[in-house]
Structures are given as C-alpha cells and as structure tokens.
PDB file of N, CA and C in Angstrom:
ATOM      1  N   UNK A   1       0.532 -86.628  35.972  1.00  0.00           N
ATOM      2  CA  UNK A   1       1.793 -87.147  36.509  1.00  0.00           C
ATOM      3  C   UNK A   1       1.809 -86.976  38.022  1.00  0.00           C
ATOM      4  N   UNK A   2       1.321 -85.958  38.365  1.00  0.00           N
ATOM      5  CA  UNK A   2       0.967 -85.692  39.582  1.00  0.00           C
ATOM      6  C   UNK A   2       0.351 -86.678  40.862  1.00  0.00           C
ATOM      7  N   UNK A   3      -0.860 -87.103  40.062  1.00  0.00           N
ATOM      8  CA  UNK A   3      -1.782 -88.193  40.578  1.00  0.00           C
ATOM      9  C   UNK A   3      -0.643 -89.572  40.491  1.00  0.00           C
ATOM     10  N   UNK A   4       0.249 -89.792  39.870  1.00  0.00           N
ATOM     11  CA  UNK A   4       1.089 -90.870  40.063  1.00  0.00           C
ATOM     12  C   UNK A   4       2.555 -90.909  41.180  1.00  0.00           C
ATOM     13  N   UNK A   5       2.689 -89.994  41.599  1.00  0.00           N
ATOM     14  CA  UNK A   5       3.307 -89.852  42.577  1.00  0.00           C
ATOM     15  C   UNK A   5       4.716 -88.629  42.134  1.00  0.00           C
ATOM     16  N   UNK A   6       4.327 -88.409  40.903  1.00  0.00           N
ATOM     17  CA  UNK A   6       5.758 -87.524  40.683  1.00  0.00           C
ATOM     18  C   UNK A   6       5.582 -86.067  41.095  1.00  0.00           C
ATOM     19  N   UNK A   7       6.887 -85.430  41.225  1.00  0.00           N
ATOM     20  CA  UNK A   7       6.741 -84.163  41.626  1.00  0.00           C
ATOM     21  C   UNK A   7       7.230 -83.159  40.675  1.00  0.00           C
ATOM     22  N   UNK A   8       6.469 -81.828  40.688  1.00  0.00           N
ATOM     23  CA  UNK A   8       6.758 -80.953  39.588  1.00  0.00           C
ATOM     24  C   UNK A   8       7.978 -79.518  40.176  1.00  0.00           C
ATOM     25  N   UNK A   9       8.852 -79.774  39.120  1.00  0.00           N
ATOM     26  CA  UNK A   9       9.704 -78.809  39.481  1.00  0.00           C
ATOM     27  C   UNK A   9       9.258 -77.162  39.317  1.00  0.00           C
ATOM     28  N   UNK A  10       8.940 -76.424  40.121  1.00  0.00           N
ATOM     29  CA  UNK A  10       8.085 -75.258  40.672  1.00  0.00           C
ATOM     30  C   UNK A  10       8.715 -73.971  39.210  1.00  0.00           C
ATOM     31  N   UNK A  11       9.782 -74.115  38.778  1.00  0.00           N
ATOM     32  CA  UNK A  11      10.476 -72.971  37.845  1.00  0.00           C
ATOM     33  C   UNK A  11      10.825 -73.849  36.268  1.00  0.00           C
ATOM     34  N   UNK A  12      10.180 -75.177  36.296  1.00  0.00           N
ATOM     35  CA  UNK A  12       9.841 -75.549  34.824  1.00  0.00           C
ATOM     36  C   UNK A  12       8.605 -76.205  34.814  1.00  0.00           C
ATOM     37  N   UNK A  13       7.726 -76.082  34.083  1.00  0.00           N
ATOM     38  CA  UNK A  13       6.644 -76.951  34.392  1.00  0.00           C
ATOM     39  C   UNK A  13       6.968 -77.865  33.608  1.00  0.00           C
ATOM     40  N   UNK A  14       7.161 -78.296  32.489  1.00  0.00           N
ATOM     41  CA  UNK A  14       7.702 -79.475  32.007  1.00  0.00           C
ATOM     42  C   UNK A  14       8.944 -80.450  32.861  1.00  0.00           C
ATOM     43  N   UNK A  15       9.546 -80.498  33.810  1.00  0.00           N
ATOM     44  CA  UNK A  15      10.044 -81.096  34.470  1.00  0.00           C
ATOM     45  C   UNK A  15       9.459 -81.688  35.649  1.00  0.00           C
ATOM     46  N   UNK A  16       9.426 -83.071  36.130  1.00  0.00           N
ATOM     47  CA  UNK A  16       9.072 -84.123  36.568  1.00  0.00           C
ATOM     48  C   UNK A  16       9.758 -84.625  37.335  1.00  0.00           C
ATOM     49  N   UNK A  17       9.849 -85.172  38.346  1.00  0.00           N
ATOM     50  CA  UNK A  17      10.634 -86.285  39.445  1.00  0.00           C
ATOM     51  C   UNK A  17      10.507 -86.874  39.850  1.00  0.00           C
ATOM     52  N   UNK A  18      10.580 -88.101  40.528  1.00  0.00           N
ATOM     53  CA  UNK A  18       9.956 -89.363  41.149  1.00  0.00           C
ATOM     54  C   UNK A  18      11.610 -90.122  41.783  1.00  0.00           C
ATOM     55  N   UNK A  19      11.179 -89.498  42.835  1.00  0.00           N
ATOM     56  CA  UNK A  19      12.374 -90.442  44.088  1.00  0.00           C
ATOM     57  C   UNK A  19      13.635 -90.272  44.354  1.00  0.00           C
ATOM     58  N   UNK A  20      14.037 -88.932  43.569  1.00  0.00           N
ATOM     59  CA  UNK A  20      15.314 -88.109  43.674  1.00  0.00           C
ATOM     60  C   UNK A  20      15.159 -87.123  44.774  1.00  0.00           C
ATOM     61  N   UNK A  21      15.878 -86.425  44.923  1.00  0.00           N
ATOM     62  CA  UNK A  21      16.139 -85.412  46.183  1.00  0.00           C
ATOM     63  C   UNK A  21      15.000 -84.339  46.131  1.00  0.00           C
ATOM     64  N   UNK A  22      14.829 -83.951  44.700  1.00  0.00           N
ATOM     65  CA  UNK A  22      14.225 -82.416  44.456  1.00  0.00           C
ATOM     66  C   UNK A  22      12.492 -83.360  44.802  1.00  0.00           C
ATOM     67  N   UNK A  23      12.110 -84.532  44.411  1.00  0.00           N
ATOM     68  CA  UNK A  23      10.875 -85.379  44.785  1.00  0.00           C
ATOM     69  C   UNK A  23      10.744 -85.154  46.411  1.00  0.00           C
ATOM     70  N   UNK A  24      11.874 -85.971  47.239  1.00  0.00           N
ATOM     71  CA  UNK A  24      11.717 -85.655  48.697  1.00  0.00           C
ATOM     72  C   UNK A  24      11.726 -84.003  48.942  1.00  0.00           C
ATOM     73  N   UNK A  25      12.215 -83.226  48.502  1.00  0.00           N
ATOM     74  CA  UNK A  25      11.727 -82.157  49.120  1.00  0.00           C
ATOM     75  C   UNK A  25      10.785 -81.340  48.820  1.00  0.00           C
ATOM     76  N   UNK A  26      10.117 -81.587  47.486  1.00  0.00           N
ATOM     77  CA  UNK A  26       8.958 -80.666  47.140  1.00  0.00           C
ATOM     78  C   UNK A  26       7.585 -81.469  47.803  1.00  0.00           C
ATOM     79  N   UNK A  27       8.222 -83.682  47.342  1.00  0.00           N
ATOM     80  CA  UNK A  27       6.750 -83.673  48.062  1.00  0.00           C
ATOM     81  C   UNK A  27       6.544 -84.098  49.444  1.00  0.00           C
ATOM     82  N   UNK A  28       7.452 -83.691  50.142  1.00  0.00           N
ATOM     83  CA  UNK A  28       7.616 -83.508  51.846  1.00  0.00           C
ATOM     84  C   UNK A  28       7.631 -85.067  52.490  1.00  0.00           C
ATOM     85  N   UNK A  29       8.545 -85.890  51.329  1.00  0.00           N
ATOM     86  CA  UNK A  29       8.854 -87.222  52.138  1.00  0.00           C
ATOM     87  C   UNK A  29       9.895 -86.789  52.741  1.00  0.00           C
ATOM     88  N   UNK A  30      10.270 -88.037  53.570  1.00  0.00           N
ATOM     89  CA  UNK A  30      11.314 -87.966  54.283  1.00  0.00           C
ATOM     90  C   UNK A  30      12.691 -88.221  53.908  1.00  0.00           C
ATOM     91  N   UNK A  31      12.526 -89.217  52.894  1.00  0.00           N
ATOM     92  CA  UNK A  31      14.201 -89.325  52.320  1.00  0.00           C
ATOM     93  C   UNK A  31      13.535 -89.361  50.618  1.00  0.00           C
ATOM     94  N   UNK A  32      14.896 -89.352  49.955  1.00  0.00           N
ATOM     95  CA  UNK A  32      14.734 -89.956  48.363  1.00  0.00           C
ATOM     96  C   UNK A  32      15.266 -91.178  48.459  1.00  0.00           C
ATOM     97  N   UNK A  33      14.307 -92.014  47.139  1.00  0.00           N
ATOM     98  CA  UNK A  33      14.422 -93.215  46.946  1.00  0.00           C
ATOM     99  C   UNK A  33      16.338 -93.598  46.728  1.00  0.00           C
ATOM    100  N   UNK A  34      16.731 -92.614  45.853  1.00  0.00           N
ATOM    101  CA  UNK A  34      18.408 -92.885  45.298  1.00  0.00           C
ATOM    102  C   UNK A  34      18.489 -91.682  45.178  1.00  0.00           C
ATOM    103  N   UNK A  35      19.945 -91.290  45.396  1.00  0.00           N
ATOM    104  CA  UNK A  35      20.918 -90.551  45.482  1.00  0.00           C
ATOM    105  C   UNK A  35      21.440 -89.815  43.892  1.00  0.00           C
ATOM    106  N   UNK A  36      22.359 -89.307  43.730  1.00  0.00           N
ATOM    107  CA  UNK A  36      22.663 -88.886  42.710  1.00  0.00           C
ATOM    108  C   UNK A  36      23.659 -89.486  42.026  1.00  0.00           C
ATOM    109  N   UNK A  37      23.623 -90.275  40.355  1.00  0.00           N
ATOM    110  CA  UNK A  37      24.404 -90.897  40.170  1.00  0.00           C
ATOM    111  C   UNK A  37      26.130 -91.121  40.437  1.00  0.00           C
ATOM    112  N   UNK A  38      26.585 -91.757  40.706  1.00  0.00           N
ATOM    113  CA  UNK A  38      28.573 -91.958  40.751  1.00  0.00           C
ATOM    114  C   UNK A  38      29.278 -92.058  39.344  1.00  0.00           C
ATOM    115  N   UNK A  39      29.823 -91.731  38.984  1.00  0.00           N
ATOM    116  CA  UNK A  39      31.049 -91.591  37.646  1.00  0.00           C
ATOM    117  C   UNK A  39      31.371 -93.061  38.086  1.00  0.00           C
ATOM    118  N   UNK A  40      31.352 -94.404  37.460  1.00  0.00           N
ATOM    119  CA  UNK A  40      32.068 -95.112  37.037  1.00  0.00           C
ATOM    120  C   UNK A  40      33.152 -95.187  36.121  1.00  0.00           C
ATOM    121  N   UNK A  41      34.383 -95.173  37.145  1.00  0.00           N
ATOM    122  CA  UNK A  41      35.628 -94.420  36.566  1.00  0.00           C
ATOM    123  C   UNK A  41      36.638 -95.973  35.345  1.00  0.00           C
ATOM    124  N   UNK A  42      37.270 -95.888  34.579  1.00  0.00           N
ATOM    125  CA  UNK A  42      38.379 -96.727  34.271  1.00  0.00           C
ATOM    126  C   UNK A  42      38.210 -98.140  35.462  1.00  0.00           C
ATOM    127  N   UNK A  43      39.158 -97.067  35.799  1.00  0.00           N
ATOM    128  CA  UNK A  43      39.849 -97.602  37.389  1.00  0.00           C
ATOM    129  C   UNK A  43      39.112 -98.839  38.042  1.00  0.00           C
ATOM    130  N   UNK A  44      37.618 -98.106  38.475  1.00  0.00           N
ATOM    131  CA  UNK A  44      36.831 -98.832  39.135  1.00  0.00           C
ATOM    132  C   UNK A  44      36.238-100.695  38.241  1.00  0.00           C
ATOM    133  N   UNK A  45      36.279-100.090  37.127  1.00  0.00           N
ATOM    134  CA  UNK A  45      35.408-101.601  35.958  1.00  0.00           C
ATOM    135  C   UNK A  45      36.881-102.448  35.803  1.00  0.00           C
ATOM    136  N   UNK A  46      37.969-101.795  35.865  1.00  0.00           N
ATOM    137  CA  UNK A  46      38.742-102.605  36.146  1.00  0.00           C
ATOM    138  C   UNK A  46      39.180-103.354  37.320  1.00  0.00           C
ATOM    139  N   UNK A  47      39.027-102.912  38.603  1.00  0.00           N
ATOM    140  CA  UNK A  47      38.683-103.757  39.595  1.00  0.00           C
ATOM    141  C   UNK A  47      37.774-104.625  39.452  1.00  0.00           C
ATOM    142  N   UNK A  48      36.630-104.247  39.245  1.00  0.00           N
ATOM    143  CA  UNK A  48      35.504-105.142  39.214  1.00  0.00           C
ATOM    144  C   UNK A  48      35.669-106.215  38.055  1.00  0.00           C
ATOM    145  N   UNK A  49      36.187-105.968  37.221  1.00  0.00           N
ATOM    146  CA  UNK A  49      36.791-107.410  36.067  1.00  0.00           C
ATOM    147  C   UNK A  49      38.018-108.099  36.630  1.00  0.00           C
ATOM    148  N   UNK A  50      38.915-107.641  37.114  1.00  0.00           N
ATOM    149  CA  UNK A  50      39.661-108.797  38.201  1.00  0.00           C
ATOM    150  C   UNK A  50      39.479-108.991  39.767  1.00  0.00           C
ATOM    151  N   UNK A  51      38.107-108.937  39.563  1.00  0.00           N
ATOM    152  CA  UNK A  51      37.564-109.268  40.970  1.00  0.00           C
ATOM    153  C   UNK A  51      38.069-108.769  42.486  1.00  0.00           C
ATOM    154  N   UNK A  52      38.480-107.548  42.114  1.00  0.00           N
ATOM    155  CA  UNK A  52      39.216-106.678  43.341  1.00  0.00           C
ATOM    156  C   UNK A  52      38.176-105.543  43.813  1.00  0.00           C
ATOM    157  N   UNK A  53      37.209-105.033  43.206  1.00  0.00           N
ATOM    158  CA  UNK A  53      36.275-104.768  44.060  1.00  0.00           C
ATOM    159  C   UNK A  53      34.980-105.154  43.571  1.00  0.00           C
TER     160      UNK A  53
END
C-alpha cells in the first residue's frame, strides 16, 4: 500500500490514508487532497431542492 502512495498510521498498522490530513503530514506533502467531511444538515438539502443554495 505503501508503494501506491498511501500512508501508514504510525500507532495502528492496519490503518491506511491517501489524501487526508494525517497522509499530508506523515508523507511530508504540502497540503491534503480534501478536507474533512461537512454534516449535510435538513436545512441545507432543502435549500438545495428549492434552488436557494
């Protein structure tokens, strides 16, 4: 997994990453690919179904 670009979390060895935060900082890129998911709330899918956001 290694050889494919993922990174190993140092206190599980069964855990893996590729382009999240804990990826940029173990394998000394500069940013992560994406961020950490957002709660898509009610609220919000209802905007977005009457076209308000």
């Amino acid at each position: 997994m290694r050889g494919a670009g993922f990174s190993n979390l140092p206190s599980e060895w069964w855990h893996y990453d590729f382009g999240n935060q804990l990826w940029a900082h173990y394998g000394g890129h500069p940013q992560a690919h994406f961020g950490p998911a957002q709660l898509d709330t009610i609220e919000e899918r209802w905007k977005r179904q009457l076209g308000d956001g």
